[in-house]
N, C-alpha and C. Protein backbone atom coordinates (compact mmCIF):
# COMPACT_ATOMS: atom_id res chain seq x y z
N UNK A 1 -8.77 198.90 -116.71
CA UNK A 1 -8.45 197.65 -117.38
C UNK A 1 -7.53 197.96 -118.56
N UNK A 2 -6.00 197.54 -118.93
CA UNK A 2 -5.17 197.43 -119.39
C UNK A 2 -5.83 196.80 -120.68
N UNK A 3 -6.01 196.94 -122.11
CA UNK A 3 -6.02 196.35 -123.09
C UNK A 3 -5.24 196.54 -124.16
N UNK A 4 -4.81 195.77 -125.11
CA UNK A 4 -4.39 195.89 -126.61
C UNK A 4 -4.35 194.95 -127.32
N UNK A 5 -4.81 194.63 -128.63
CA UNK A 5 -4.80 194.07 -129.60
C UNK A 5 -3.07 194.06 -131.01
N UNK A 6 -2.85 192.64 -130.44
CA UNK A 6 -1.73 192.65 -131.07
C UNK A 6 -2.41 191.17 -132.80
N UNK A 7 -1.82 191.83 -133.31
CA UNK A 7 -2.18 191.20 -134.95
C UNK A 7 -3.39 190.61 -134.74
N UNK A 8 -4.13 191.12 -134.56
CA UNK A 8 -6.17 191.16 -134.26
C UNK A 8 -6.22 189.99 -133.19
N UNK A 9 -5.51 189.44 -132.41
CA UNK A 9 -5.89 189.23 -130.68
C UNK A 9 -6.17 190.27 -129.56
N UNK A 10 -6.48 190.06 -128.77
CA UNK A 10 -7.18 191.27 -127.85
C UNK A 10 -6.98 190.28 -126.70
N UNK A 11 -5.60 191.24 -125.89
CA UNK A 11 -5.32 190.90 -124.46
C UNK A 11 -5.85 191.97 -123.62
N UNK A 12 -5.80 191.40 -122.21
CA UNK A 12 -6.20 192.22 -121.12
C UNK A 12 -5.67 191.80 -119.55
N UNK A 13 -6.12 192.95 -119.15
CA UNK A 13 -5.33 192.72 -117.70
C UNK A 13 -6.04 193.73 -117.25
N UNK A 14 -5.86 193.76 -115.55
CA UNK A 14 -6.09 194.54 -114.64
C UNK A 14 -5.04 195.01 -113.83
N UNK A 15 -5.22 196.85 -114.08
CA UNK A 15 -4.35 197.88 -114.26
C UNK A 15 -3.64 197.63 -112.60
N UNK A 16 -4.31 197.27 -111.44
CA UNK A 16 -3.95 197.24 -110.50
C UNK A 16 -3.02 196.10 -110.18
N UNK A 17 -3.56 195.01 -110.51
CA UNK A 17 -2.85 193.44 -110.93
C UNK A 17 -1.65 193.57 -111.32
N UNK A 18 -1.30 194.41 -112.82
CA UNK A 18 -0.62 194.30 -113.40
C UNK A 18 0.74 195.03 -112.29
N UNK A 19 0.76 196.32 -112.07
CA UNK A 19 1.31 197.07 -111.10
C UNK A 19 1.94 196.14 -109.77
N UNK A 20 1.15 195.57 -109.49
CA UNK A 20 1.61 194.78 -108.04
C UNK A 20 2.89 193.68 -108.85
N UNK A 21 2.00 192.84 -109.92
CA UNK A 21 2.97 192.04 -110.16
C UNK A 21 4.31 192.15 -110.53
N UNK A 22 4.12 193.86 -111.15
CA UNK A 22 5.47 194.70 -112.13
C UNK A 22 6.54 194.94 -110.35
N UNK A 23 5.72 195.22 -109.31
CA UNK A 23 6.41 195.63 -108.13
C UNK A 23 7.64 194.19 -107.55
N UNK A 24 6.34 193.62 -107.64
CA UNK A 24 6.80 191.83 -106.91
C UNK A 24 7.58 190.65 -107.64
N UNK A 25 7.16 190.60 -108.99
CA UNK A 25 8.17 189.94 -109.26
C UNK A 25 8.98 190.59 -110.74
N UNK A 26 8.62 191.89 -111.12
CA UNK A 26 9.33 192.44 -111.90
C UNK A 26 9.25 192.52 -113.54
N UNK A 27 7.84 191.88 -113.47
CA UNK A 27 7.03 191.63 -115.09
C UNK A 27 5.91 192.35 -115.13
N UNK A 28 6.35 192.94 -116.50
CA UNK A 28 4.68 193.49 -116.66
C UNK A 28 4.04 193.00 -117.69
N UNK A 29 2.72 193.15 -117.49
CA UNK A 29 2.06 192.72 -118.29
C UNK A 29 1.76 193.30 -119.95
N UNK A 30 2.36 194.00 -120.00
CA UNK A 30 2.21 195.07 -120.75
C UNK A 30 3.14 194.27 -121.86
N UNK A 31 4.13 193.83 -121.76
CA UNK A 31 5.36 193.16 -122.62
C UNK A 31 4.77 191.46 -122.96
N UNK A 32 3.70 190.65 -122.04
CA UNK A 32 3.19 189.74 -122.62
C UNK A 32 2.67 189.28 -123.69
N UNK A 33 2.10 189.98 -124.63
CA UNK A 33 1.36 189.68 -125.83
C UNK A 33 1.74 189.15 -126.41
N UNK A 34 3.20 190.18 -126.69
CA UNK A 34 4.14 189.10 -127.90
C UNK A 34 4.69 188.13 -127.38
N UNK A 35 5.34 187.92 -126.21
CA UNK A 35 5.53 186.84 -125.80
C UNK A 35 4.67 185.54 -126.01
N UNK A 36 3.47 186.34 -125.84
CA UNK A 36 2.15 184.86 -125.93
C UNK A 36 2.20 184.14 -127.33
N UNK A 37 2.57 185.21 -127.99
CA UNK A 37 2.45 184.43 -129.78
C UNK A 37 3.72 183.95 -130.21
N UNK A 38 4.61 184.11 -129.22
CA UNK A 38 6.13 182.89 -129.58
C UNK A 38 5.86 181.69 -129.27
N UNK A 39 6.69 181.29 -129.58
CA UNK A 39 6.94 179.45 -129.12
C UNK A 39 6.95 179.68 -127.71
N UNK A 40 6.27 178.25 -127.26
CA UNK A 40 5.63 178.17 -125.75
C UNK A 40 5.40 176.87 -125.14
N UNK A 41 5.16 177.07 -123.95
CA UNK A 41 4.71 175.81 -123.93
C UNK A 41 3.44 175.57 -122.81
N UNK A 42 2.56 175.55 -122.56
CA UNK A 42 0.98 175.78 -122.25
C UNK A 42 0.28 174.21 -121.64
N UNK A 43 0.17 174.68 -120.22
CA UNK A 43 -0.89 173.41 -119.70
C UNK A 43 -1.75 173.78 -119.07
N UNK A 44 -3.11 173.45 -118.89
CA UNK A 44 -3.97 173.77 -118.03
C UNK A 44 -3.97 173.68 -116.91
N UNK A 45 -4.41 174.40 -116.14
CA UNK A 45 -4.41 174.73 -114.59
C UNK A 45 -5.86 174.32 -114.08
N UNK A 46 -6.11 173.37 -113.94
CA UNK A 46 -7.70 172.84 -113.00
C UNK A 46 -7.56 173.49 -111.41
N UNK A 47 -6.98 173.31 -111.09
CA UNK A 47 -6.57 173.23 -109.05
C UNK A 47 -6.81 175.27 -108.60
N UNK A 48 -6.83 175.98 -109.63
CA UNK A 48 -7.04 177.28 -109.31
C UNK A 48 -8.27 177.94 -109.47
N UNK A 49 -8.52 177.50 -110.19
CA UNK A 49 -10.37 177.86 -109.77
C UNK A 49 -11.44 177.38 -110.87
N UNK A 50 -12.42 177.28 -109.95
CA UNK A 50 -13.50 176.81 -110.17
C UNK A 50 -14.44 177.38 -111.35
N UNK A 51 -14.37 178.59 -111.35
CA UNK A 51 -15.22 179.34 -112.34
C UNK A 51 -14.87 179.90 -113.74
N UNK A 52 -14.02 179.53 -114.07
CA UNK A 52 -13.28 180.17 -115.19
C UNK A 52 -11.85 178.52 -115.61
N UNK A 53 -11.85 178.74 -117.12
CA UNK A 53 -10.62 177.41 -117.05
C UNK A 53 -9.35 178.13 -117.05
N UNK A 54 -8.42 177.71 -116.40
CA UNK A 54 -7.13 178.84 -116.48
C UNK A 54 -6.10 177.96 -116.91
N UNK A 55 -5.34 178.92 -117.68
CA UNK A 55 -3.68 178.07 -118.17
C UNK A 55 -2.49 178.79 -118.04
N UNK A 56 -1.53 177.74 -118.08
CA UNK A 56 0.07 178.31 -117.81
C UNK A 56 0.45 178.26 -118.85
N UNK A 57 1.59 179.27 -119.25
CA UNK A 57 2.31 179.58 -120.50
C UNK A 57 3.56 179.64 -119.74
N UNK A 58 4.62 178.82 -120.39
CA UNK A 58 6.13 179.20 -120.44
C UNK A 58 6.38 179.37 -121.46
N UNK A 59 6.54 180.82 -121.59
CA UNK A 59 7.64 181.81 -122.94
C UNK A 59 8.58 182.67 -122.41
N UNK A 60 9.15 183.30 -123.49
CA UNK A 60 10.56 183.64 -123.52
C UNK A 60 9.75 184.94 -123.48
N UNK A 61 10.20 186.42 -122.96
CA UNK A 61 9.96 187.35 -122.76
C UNK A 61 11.18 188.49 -122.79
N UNK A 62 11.47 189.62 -123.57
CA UNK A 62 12.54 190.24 -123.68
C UNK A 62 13.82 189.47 -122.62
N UNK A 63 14.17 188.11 -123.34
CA UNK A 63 15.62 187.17 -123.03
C UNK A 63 15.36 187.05 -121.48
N UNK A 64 14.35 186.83 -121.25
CA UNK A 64 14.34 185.83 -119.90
C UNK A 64 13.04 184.70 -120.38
N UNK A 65 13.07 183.71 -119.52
CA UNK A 65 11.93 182.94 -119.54
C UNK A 65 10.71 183.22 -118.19
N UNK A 66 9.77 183.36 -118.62
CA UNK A 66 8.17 184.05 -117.89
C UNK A 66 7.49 182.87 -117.64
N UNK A 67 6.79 182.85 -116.49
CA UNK A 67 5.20 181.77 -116.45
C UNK A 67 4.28 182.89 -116.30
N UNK A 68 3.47 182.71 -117.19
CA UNK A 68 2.19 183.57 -116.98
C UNK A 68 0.69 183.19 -117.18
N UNK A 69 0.29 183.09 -116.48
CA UNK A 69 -1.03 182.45 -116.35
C UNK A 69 -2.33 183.51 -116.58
N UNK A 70 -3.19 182.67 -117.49
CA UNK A 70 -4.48 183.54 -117.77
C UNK A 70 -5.06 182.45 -117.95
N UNK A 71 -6.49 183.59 -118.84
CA UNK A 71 -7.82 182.67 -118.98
C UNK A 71 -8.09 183.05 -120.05
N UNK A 72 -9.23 182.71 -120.68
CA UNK A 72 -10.14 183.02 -121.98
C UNK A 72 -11.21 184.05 -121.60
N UNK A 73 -11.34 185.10 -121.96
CA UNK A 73 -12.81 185.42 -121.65
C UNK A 73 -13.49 185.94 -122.90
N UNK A 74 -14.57 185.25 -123.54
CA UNK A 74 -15.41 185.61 -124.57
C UNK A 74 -13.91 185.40 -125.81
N UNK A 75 -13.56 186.04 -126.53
CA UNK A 75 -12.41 186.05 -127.50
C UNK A 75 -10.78 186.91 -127.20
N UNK A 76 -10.54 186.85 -125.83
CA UNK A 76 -9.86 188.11 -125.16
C UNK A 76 -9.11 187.15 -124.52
N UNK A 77 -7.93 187.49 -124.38
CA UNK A 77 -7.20 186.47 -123.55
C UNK A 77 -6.45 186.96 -122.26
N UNK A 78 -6.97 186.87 -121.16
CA UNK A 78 -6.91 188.20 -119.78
C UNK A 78 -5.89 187.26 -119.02
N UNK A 79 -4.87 188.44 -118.45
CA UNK A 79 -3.54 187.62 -118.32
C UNK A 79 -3.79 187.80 -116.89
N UNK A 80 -3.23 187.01 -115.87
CA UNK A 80 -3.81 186.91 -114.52
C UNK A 80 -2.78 187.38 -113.55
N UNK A 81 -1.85 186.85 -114.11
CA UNK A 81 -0.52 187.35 -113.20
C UNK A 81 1.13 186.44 -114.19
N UNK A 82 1.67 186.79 -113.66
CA UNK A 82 3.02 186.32 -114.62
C UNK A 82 3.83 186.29 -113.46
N UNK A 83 5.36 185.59 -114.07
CA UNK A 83 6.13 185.79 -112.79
C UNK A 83 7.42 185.29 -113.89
N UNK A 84 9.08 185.49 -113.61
CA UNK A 84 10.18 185.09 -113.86
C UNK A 84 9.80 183.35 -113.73
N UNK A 85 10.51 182.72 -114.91
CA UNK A 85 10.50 181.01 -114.16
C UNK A 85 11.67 180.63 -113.35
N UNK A 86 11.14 179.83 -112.96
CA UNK A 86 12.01 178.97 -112.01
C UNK A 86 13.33 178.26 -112.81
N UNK A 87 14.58 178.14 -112.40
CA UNK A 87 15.46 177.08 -113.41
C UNK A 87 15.04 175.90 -113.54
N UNK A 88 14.27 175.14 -112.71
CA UNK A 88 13.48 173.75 -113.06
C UNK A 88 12.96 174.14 -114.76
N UNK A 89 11.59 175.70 -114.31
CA UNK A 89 10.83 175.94 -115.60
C UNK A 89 11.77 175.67 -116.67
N UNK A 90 12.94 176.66 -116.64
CA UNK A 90 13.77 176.91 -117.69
C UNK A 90 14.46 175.82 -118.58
N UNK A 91 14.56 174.85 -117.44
CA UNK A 91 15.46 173.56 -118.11
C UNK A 91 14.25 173.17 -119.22
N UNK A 92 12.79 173.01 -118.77
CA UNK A 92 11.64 172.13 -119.24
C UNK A 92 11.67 173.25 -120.85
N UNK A 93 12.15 173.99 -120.82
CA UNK A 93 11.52 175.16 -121.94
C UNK A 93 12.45 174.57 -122.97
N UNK A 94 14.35 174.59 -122.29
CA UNK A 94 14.97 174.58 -122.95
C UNK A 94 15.28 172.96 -123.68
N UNK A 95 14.67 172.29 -122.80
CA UNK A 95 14.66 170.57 -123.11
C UNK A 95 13.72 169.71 -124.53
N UNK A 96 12.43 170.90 -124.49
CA UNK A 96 11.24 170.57 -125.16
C UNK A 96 11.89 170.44 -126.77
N UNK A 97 10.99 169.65 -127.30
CA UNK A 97 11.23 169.11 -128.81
C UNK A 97 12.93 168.55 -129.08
């Protein structure tokens, strides 16, 4: 399990997760943190599962724009998978406020 605490938050991931996603769509998880504490823009995800509440983040990530989806667990914020956005995403990022 992948962890680090950036300015006393505590992210996480799974080391295998992270790897596949770094293979497939070319993000790692490893570069999310700070991304998470920029400007964003965040909706909840109901339709993905049942046991846990999960949310989407669109942020900016070393000059691309990312969707990355996690959850809460206890005070830890465990990142689930990420991916490049879509130009739809991108327009919505670049449109906001």
């Amino acid at each position: 399990m992948g962890r680090v605490v950036v300015r006393g938050q505590s992210y996480e991931w799974d080391d295998e997760k992270r790897r596949r996603t770094l293979r497939k769509h070319g993000v790692d998880f490893a570069d999310l943190p700070t991304a998470l504490e920029a400007d964003m823009i965040y909706e909840e995800d109901p339709d993905h599962s049942t046991d846990e509440d999960r949310w989407h983040a669109l942020t900016s990530c070393r000059g691309r724009f990312v969707m990355v989806v996690y959850t809460w667990r206890e005070d830890c914020l465990h990142i689930i998978t990420a991916r490049f956005a879509t130009p739809i995403e991108t327009a919505r990022y670049l449109q906001r406020s």
